[in-house]
N, C-alpha and C. Protein backbone atom coordinates (compact mmCIF):
# COMPACT_ATOMS: atom_id res chain seq x y z
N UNK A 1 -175.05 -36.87 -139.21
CA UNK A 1 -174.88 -36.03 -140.37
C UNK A 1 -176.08 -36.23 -141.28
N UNK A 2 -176.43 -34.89 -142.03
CA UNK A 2 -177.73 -35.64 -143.01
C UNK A 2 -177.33 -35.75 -144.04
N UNK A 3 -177.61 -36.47 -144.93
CA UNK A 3 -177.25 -37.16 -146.34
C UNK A 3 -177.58 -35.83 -146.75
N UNK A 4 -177.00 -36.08 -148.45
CA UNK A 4 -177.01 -34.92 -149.24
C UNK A 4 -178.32 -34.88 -150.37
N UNK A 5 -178.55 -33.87 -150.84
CA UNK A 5 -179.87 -33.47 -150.80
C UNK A 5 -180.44 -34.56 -152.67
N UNK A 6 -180.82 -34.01 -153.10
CA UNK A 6 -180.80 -35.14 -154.91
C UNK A 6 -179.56 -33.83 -155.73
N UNK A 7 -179.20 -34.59 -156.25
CA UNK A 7 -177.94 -33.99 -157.09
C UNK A 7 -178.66 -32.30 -158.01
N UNK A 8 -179.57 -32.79 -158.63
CA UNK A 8 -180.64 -32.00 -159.41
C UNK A 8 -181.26 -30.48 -158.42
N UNK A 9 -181.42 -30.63 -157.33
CA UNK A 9 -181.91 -29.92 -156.30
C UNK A 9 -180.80 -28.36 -156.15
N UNK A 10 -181.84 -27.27 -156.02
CA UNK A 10 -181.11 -26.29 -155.43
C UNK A 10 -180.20 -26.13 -154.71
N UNK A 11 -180.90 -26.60 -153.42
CA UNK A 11 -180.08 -27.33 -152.49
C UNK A 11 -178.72 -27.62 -152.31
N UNK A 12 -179.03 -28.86 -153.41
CA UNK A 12 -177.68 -29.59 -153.57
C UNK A 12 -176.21 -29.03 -153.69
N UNK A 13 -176.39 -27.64 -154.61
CA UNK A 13 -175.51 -26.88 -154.86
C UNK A 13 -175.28 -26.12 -153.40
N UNK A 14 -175.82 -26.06 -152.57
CA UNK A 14 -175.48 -24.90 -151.51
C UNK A 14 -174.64 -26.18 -150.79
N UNK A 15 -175.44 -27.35 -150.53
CA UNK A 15 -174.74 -28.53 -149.95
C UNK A 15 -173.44 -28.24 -150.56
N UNK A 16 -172.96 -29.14 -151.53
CA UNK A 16 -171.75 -29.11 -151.85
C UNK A 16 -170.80 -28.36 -151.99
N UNK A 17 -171.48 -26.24 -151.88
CA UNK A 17 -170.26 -25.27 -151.81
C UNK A 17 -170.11 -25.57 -150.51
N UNK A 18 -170.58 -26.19 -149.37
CA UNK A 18 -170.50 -25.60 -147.81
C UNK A 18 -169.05 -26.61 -147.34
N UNK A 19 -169.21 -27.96 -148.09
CA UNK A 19 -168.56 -29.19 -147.30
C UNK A 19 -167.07 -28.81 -147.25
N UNK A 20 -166.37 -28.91 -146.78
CA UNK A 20 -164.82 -28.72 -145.95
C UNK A 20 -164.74 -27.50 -145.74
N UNK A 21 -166.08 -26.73 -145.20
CA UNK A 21 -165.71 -25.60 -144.97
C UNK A 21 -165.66 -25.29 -143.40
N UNK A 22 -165.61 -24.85 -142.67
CA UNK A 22 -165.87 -24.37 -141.33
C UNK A 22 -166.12 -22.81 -141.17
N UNK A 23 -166.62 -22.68 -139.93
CA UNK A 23 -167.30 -21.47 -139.57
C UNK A 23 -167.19 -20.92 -138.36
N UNK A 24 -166.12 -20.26 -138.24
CA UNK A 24 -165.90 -19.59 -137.06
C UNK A 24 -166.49 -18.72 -136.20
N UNK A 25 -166.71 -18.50 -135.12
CA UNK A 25 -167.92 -17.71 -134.32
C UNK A 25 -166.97 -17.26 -133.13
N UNK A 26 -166.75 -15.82 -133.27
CA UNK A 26 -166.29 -15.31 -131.84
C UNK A 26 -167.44 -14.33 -130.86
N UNK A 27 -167.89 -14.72 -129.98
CA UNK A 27 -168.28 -13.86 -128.74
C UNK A 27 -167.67 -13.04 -128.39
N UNK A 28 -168.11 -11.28 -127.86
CA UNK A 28 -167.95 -10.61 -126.99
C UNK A 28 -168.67 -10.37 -125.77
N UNK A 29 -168.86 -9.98 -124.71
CA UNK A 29 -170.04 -9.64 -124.12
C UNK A 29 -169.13 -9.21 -122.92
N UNK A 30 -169.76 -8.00 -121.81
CA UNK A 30 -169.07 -7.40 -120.69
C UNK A 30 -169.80 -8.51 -119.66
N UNK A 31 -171.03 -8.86 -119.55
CA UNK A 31 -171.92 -10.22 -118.88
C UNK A 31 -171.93 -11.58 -119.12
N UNK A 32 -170.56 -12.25 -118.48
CA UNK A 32 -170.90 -13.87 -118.73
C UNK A 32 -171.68 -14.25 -118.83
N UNK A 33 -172.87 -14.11 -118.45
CA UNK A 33 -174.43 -15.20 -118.20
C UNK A 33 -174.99 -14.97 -119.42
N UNK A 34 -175.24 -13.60 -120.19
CA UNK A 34 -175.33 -13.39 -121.79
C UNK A 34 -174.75 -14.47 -122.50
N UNK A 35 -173.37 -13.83 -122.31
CA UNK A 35 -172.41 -14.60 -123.51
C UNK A 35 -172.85 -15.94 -123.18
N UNK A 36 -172.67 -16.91 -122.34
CA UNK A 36 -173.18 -18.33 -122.33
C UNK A 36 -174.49 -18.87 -122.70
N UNK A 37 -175.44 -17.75 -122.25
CA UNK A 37 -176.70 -18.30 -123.05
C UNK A 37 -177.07 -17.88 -124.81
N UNK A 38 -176.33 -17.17 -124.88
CA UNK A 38 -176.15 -16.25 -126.05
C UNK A 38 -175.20 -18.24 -127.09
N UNK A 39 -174.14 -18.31 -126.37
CA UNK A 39 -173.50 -19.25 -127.08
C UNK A 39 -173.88 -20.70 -126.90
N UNK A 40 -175.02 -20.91 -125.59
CA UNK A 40 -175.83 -22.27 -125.71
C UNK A 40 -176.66 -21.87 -126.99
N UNK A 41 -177.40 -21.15 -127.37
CA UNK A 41 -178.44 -21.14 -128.29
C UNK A 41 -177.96 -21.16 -129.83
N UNK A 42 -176.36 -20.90 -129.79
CA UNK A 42 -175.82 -20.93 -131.22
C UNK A 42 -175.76 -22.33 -131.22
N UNK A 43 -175.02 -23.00 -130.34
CA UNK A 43 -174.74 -24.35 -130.14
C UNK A 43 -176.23 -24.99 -130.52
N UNK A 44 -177.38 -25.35 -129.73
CA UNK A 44 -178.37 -25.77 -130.36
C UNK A 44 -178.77 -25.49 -131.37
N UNK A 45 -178.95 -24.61 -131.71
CA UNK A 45 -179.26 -24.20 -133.28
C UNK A 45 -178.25 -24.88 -134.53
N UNK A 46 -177.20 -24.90 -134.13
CA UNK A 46 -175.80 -26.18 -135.03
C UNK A 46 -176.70 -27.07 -135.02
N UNK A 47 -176.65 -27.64 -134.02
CA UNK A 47 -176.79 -29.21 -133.85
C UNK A 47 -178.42 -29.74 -133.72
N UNK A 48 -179.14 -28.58 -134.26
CA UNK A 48 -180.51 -29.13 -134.82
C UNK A 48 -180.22 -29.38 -135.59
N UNK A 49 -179.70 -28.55 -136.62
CA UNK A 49 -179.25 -28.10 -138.18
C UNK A 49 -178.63 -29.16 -139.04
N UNK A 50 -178.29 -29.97 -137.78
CA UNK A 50 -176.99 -31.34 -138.32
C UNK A 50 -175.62 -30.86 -138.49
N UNK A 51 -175.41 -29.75 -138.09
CA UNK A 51 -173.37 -29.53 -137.96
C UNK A 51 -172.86 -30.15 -137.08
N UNK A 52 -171.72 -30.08 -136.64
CA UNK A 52 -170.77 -30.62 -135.78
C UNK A 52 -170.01 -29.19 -135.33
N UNK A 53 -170.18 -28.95 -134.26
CA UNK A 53 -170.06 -28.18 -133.31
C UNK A 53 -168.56 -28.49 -132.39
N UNK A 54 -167.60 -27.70 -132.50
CA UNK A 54 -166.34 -27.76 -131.57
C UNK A 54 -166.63 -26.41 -130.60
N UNK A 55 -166.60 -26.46 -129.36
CA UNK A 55 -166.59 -25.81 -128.59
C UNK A 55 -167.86 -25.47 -127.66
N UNK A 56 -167.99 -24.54 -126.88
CA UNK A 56 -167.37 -23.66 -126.85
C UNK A 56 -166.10 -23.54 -125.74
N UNK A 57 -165.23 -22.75 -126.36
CA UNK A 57 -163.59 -22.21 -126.14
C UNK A 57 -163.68 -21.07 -125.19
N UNK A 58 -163.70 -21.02 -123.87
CA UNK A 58 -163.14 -19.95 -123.31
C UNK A 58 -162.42 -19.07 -123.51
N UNK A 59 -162.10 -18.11 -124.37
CA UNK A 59 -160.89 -17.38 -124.59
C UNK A 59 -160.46 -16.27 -123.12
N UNK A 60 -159.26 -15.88 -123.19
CA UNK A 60 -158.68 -15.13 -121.88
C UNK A 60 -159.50 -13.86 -121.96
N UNK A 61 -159.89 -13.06 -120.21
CA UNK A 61 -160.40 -12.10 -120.31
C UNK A 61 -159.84 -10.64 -120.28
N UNK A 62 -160.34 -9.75 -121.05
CA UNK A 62 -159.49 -8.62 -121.26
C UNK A 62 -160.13 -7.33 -119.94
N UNK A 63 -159.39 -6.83 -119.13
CA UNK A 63 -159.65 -6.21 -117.75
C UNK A 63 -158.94 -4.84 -118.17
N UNK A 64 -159.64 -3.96 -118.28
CA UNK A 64 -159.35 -2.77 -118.54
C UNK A 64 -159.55 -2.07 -117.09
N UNK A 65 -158.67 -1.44 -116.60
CA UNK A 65 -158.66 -0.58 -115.17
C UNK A 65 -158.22 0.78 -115.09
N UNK A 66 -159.31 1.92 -115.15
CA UNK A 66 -159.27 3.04 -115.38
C UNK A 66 -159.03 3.72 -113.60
N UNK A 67 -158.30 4.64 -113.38
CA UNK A 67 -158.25 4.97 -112.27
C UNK A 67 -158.59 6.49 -112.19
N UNK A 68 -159.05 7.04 -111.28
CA UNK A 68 -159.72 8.53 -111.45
C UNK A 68 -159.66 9.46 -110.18
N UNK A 69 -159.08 10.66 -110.23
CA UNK A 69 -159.46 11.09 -108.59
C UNK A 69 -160.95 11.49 -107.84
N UNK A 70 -161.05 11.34 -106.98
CA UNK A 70 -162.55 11.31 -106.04
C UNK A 70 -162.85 12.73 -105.98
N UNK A 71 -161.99 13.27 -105.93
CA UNK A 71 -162.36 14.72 -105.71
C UNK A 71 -161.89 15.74 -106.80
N UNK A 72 -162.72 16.88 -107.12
CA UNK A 72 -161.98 17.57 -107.68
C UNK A 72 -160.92 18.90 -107.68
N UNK A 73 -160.49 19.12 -106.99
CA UNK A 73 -159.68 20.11 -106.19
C UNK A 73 -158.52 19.43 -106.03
N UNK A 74 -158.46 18.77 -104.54
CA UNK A 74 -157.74 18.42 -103.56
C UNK A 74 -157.53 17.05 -103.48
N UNK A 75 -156.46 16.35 -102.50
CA UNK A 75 -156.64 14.95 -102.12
C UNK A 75 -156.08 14.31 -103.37
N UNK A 76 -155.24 14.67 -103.66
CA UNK A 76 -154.45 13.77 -105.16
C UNK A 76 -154.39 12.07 -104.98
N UNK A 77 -154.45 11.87 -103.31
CA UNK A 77 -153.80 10.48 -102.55
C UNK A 77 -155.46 9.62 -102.91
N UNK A 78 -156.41 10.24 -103.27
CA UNK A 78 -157.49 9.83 -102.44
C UNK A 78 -158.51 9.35 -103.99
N UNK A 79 -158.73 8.00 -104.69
CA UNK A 79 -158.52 7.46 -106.02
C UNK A 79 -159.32 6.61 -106.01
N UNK A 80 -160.25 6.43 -107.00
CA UNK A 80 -161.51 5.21 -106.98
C UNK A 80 -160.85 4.56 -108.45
N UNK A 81 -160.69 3.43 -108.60
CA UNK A 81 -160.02 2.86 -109.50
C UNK A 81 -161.63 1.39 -109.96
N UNK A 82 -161.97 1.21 -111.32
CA UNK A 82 -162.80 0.78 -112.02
C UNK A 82 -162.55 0.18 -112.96
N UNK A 83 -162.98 -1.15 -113.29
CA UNK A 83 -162.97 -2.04 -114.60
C UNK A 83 -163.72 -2.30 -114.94
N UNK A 84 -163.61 -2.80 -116.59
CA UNK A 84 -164.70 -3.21 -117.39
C UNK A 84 -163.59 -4.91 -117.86
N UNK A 85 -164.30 -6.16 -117.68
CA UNK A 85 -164.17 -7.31 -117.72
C UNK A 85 -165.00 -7.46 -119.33
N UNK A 86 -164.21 -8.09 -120.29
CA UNK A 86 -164.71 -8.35 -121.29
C UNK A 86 -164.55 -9.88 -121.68
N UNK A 87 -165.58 -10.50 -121.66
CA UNK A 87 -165.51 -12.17 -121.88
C UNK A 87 -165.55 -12.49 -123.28
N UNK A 88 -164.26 -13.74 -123.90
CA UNK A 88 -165.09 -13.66 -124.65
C UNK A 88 -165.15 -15.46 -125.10
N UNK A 89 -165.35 -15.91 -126.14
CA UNK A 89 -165.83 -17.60 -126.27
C UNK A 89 -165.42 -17.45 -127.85
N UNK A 90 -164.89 -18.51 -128.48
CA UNK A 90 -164.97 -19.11 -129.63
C UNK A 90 -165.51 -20.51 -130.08
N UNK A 91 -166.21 -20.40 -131.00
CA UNK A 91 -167.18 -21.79 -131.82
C UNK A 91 -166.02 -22.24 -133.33
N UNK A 92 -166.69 -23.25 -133.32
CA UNK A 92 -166.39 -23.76 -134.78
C UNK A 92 -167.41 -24.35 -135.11
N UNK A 93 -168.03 -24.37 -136.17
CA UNK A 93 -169.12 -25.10 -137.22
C UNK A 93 -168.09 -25.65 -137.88
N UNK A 94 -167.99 -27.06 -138.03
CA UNK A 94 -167.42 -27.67 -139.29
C UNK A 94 -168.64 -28.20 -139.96
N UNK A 95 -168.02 -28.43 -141.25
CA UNK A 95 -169.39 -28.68 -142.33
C UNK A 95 -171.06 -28.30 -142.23
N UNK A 96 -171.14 -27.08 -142.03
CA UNK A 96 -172.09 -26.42 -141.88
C UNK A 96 -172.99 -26.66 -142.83
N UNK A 97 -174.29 -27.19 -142.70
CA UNK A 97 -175.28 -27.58 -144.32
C UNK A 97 -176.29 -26.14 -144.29
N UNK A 98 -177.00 -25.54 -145.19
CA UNK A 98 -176.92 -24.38 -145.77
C UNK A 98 -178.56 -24.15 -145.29
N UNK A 99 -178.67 -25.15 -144.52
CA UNK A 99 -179.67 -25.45 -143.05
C UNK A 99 -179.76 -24.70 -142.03
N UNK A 100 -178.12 -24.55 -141.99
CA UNK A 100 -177.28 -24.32 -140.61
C UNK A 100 -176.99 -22.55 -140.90
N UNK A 101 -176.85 -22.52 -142.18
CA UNK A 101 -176.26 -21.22 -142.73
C UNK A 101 -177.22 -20.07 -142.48
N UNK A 102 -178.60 -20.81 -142.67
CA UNK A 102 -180.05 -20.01 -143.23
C UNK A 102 -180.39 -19.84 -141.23
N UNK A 103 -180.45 -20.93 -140.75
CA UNK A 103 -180.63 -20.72 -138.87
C UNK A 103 -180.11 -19.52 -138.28
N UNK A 104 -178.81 -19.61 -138.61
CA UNK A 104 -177.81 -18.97 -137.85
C UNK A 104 -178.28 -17.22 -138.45
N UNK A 105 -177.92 -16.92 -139.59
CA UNK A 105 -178.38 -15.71 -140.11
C UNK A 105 -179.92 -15.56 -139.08
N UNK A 106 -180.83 -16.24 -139.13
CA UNK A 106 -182.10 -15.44 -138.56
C UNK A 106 -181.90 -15.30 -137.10
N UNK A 107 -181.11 -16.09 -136.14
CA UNK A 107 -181.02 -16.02 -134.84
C UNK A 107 -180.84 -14.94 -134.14
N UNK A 108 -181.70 -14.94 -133.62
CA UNK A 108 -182.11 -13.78 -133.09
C UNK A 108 -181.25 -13.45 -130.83
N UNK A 109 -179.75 -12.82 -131.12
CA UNK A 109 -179.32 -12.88 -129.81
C UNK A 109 -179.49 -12.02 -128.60
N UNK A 110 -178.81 -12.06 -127.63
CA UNK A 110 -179.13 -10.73 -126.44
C UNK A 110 -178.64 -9.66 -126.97
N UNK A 111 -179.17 -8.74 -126.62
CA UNK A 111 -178.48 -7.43 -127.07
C UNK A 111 -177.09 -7.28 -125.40
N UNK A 112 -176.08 -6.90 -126.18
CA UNK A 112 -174.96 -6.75 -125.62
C UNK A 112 -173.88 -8.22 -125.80
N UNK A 113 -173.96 -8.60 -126.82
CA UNK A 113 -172.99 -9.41 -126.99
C UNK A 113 -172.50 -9.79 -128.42
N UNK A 114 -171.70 -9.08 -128.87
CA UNK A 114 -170.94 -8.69 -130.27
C UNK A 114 -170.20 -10.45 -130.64
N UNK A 115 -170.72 -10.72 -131.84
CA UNK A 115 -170.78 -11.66 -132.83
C UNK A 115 -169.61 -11.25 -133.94
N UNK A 116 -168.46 -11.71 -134.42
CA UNK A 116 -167.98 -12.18 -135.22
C UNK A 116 -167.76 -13.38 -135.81
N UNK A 117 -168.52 -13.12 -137.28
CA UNK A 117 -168.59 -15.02 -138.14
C UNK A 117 -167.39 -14.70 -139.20
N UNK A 118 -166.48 -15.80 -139.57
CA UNK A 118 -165.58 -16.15 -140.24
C UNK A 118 -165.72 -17.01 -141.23
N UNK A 119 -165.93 -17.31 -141.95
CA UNK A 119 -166.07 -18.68 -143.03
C UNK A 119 -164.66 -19.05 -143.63
């Protein structure tokens, strides 16, 4: 953990609104290999920063299965059926220092993988 900054300091004040706070982080992404590198790089970026990092949380995957006929006329029997697999992961930042706050805002992720932050 890093000590807190001089009492007098800008800083200091962002320090002390942040402490018992936590920071929730949910992943979306249709590409596991995204979402995991997408959520290693949040993870390092914490724990340069000096947070304490819980997770990451597998959450259950949501399988949407659209079914369609092959032809258009005829053959009602005859059906190509298709999903979209949506992964997703949850983080926690506990005591996030305003280090961690300022990182995270500039991080720059893959495109295709939807970010919700919670405080």
């Amino acid at each position: 953990m890093i000590p807190p900054p001089p009492i007098n300091s800008n800083a200091a004040k962002g320090y002390f609104e942040m402490q018992g706070q936590n920071i929730r982080i949910r992943l979306k992404a249709f590409d596991y290999r995204v979402l995991d590198a997408s959520t290693q790089e949040i993870v390092n970026t914490a724990k340069r920063t000096g947070a304490d990092v819980r997770g990451p949380i597998p959450l259950p995957n949501k399988i949407e299965k659209f079914t369609v006929l092959r032809g258009p006329h005829v053959n009602k029997k005859s059906r190509d059926q298709f999903e979209i697999r949506t992964h997703k992961r949850l983080l926690d930042i506990v005591d996030p220092t305003p280090q961690t706050v300022d990182a995270l805002m500039k991080l720059d992720l893959a495109a295709g993988v939807d970010v919700e932050i919670k405080v």
